[in-house]
Protein backbone atom coordinates (compact mmCIF):
# COMPACT_ATOMS: atom_id res chain seq x y z
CA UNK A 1 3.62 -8.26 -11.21
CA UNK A 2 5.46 -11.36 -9.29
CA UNK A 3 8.99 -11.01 -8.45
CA UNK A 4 10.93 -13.12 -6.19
CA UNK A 5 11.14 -10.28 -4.20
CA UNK A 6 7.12 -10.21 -3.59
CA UNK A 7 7.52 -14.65 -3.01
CA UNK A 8 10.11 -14.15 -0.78
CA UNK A 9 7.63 -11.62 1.10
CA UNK A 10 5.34 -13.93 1.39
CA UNK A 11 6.98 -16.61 2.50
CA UNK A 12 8.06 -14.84 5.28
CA UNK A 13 5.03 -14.38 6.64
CA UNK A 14 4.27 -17.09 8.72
CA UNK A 15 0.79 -17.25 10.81
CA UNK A 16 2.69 -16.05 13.91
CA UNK A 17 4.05 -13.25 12.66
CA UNK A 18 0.92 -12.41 9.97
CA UNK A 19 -1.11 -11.92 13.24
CA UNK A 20 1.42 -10.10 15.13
CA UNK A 21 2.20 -7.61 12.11
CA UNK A 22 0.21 -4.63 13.15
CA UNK A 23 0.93 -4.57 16.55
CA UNK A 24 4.66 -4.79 15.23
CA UNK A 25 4.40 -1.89 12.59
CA UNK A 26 2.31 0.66 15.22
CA UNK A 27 5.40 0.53 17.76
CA UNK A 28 8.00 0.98 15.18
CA UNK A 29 5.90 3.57 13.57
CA UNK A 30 3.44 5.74 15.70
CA UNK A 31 1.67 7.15 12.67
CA UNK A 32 0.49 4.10 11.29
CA UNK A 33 -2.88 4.44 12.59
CA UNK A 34 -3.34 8.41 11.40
CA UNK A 35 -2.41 7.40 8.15
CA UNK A 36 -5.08 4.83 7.61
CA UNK A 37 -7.67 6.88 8.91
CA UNK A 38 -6.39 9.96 6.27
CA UNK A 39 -6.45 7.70 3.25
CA UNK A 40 -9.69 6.60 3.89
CA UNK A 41 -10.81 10.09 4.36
CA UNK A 42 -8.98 11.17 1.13
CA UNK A 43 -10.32 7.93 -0.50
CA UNK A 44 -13.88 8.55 0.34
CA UNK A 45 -13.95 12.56 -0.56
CA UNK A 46 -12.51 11.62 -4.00
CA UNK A 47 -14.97 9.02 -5.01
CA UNK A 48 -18.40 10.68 -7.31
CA UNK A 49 -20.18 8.48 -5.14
CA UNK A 50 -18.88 7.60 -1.42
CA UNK A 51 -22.56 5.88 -1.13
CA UNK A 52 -21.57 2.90 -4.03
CA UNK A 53 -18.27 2.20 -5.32
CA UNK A 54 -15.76 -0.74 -6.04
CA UNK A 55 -12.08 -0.12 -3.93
CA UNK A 56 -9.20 -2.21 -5.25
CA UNK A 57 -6.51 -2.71 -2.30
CA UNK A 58 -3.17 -3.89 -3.76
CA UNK A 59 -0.76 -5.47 -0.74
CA UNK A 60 -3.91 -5.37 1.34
CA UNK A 61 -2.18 -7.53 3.65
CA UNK A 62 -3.89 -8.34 7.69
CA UNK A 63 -6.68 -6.34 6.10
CA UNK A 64 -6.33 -3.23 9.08
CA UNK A 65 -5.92 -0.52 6.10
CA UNK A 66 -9.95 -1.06 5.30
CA UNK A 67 -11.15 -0.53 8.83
CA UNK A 68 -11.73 3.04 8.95
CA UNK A 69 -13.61 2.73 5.62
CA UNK A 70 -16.25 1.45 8.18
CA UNK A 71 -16.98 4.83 9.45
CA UNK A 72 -16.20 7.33 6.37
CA UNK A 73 -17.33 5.08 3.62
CA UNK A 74 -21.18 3.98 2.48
CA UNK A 75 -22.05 0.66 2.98
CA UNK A 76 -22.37 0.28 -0.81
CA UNK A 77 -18.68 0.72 -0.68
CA UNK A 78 -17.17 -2.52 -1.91
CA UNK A 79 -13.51 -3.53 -2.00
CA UNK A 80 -11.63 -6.36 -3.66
CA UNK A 81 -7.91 -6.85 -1.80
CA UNK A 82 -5.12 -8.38 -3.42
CA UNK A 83 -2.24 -10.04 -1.12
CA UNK A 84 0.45 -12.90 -2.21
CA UNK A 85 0.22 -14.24 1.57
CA UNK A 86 -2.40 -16.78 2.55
CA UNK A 87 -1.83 -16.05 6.29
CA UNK A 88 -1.47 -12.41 5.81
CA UNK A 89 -5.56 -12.80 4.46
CA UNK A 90 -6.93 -15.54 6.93
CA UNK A 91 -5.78 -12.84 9.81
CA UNK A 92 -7.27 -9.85 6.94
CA UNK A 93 -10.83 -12.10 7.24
CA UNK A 94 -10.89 -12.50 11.06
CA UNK A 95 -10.00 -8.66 11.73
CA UNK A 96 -12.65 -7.54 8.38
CA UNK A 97 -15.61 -10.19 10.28
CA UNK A 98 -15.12 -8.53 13.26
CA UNK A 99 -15.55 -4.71 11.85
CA UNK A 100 -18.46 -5.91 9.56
CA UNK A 101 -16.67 -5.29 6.47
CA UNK A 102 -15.82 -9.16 5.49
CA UNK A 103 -19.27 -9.58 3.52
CA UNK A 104 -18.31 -6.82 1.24
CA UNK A 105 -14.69 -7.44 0.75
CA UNK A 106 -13.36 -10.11 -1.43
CA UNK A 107 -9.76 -11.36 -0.48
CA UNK A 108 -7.12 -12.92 -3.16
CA UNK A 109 -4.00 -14.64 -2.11
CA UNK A 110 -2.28 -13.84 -5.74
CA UNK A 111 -0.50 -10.66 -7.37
CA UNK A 112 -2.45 -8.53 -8.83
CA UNK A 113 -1.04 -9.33 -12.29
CA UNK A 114 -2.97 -12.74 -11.84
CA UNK A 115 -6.18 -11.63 -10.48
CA UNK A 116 -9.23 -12.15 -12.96
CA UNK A 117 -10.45 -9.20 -14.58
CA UNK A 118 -13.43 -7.33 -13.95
CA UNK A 119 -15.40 -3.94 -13.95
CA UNK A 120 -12.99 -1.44 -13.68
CA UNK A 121 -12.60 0.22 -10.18
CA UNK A 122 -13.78 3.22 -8.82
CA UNK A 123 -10.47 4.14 -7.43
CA UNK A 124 -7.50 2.03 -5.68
CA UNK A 125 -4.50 2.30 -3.09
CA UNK A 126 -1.17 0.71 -2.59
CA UNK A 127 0.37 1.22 0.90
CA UNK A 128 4.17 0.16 1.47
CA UNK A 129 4.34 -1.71 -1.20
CA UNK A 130 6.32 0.04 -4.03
CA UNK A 131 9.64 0.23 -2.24
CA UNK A 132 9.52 -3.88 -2.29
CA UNK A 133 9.50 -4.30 -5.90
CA UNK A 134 12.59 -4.07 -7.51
CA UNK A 135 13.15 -1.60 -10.02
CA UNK A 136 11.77 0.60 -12.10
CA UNK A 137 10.93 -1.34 -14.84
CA UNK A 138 9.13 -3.77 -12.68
CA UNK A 139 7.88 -0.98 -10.87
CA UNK A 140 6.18 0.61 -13.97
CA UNK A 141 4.64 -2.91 -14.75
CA UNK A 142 3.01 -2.98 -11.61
CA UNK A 143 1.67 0.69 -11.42
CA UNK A 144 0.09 0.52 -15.26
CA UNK A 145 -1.40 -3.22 -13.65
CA UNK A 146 -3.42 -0.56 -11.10
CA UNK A 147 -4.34 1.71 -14.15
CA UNK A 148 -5.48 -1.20 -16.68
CA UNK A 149 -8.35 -1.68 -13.70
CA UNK A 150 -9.26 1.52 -13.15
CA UNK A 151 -11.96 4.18 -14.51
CA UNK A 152 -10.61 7.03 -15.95
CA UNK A 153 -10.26 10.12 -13.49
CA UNK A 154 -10.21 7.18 -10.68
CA UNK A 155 -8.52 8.48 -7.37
CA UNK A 156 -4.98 6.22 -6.44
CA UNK A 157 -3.81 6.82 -3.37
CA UNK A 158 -0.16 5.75 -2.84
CA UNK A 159 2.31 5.31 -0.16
CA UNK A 160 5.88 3.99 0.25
CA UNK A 161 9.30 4.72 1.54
CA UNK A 162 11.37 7.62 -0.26
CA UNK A 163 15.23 8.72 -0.14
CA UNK A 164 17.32 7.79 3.01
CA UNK A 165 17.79 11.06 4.97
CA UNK A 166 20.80 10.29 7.55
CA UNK A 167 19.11 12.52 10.23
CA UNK A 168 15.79 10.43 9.73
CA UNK A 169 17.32 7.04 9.40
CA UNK A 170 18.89 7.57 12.83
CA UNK A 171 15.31 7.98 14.11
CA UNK A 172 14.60 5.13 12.82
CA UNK A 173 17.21 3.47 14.22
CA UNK A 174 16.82 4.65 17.86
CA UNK A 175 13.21 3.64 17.12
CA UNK A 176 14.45 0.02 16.65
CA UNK A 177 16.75 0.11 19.80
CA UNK A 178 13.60 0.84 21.64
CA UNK A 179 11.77 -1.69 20.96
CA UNK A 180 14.37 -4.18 22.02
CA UNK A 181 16.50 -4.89 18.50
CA UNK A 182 20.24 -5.74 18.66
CA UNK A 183 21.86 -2.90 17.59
CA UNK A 184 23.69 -5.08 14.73
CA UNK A 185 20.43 -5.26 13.08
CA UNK A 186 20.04 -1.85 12.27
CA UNK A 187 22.93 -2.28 10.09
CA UNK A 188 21.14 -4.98 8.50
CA UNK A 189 18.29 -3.01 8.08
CA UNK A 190 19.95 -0.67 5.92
CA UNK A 191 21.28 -3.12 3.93
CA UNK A 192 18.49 -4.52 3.02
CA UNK A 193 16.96 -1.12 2.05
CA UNK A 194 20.04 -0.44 0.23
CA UNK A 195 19.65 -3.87 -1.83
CA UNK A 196 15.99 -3.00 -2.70
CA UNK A 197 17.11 0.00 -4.63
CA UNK A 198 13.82 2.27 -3.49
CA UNK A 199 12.79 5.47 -4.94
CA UNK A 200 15.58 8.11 -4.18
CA UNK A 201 13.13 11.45 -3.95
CA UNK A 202 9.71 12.46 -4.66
CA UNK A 203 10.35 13.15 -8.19
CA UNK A 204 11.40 9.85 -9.02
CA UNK A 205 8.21 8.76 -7.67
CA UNK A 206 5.83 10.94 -9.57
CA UNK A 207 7.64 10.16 -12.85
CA UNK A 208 6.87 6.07 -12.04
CA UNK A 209 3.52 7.53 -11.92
CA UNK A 210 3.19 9.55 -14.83
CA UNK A 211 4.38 6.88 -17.30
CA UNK A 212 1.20 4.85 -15.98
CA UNK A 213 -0.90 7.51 -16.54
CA UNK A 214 -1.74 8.89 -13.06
CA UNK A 215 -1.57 12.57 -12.47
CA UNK A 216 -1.47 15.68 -9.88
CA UNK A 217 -0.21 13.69 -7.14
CA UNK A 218 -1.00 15.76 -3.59
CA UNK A 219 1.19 15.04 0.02
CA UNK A 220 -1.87 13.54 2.17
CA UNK A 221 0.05 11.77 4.92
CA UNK A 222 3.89 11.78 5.48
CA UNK A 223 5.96 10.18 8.77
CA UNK A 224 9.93 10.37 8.73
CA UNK A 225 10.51 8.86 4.94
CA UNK A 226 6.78 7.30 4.64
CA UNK A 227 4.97 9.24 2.21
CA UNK A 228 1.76 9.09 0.76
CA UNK A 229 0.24 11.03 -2.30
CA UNK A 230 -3.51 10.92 -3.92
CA UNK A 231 -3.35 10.75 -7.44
CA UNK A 232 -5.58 10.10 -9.95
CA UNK A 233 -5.97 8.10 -13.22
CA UNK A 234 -6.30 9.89 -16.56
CA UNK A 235 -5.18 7.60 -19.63
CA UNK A 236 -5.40 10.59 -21.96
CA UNK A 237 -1.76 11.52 -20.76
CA UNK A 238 -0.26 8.42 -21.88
CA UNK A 239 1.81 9.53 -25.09
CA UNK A 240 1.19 12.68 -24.67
């Protein structure tokens, strides 16, 4: 799905700040880390065959997400990431050569809409990127993309920002102060989370996923008003 919302994420990204990104997100968000290393845990304990499978990465951005996947995963795991920013990938292939994972990852600077079709997936996950597109239509577009490339009863693990809890938004906030940020620019902040119109509740969320077809979603990592669910894909609910 491209928006002008995902271009203007992309063109934001500028080598400098593609290859200070992580370091950026981990001191703004302490559990970034813990959550990678749970989703590839979930990831790998869902697959029929954690030995041999086919991972599609959607927003894979510097590429960090697939580095625990080097120590839960088989080394028949392969995994095909999809990112609209050139320099977000050329950091993703410098940080994937140096775990050993770049010679079985394939890296596309395109949305997913636009990448070639294949054999279907084995399963797929989407970190922090729902709560960029905007709205639900678009949304919807995206998340049936995901299920048009996946096997039936494929895992999906998903994670974005929900709802905007005052008590938790303050946290944020201080969290911001900490690290140095005017305090004007938490009030842009919010703005800018207010303009992108993000999922209000959990419920909202599991009904985007429903009406692609993915089911049973389970609470597998969550961090103020980051969430992330494991899902899975069963196309025999569509029009049901």
């Amino acid at each position: 799905m491209k928006t002008d919302e995902h271009e203007k994420h992309a063109v934001g990204f500028g080598r400098e700040r593609a290859l200070s990104y992580d370091d950026q997100v981990r001191r703004f968000w302490a559990g970034y880390g813990v959550m990678q290393q749970v989703i590839a845990e979930v990831m790998v304990a869902a697959l029929p065959d954690e030995e041999a499978a086919s991972l599609l990465i959607v927003g894979v951005g510097t590429g960090s997400e697939l580095k625990p996947f080097a120590r839960y995963a088989g080394a028949g795991v392969r995994f095909t990431g999809v990112d609209p920013s050139p320099e977000m990938l050329a950091v993703a292939r410098e940080k994937l050569a140096a775990e050993g994972l770049l010679e079985r990852t394939s890296l596309h600077a395109c949305e997913l809409r636009d990448l070639a079709r294949g054999p279907l997936f084995d399963g797929a996950q989407m970190i922090g990127v729902l709560h960029h597109v905007p709205g639900d239509e678009a949304r919807i577009e995206l998340l049936r993309e995901i299920a048009g490339r996946l096997k039936p009863g494929a895992p999906f693990v998903i994670g974005c920002r929900t709802g905007d809890d005052p008590l938790l938004r303050a946290v944020e906030d201080r969290r911001a102060l900490a690290e140095g940020r005017p305090p004007e620019a938490a009030e842009q902040r919010r703005k800018a989370m207010a303009s992108l119109k993000m999922p209000a509740s959990d419920a909202e969320v599991f009904a985007l996923l429903a009406q692609a077809g993915f089911i049973a979603p389970r609470l597998i990592f969550c961090e103020l008003q980051i969430k992330t669910w494991v899902t899975r894909y069963e196309p025999s609910t569509l029009g049901a």
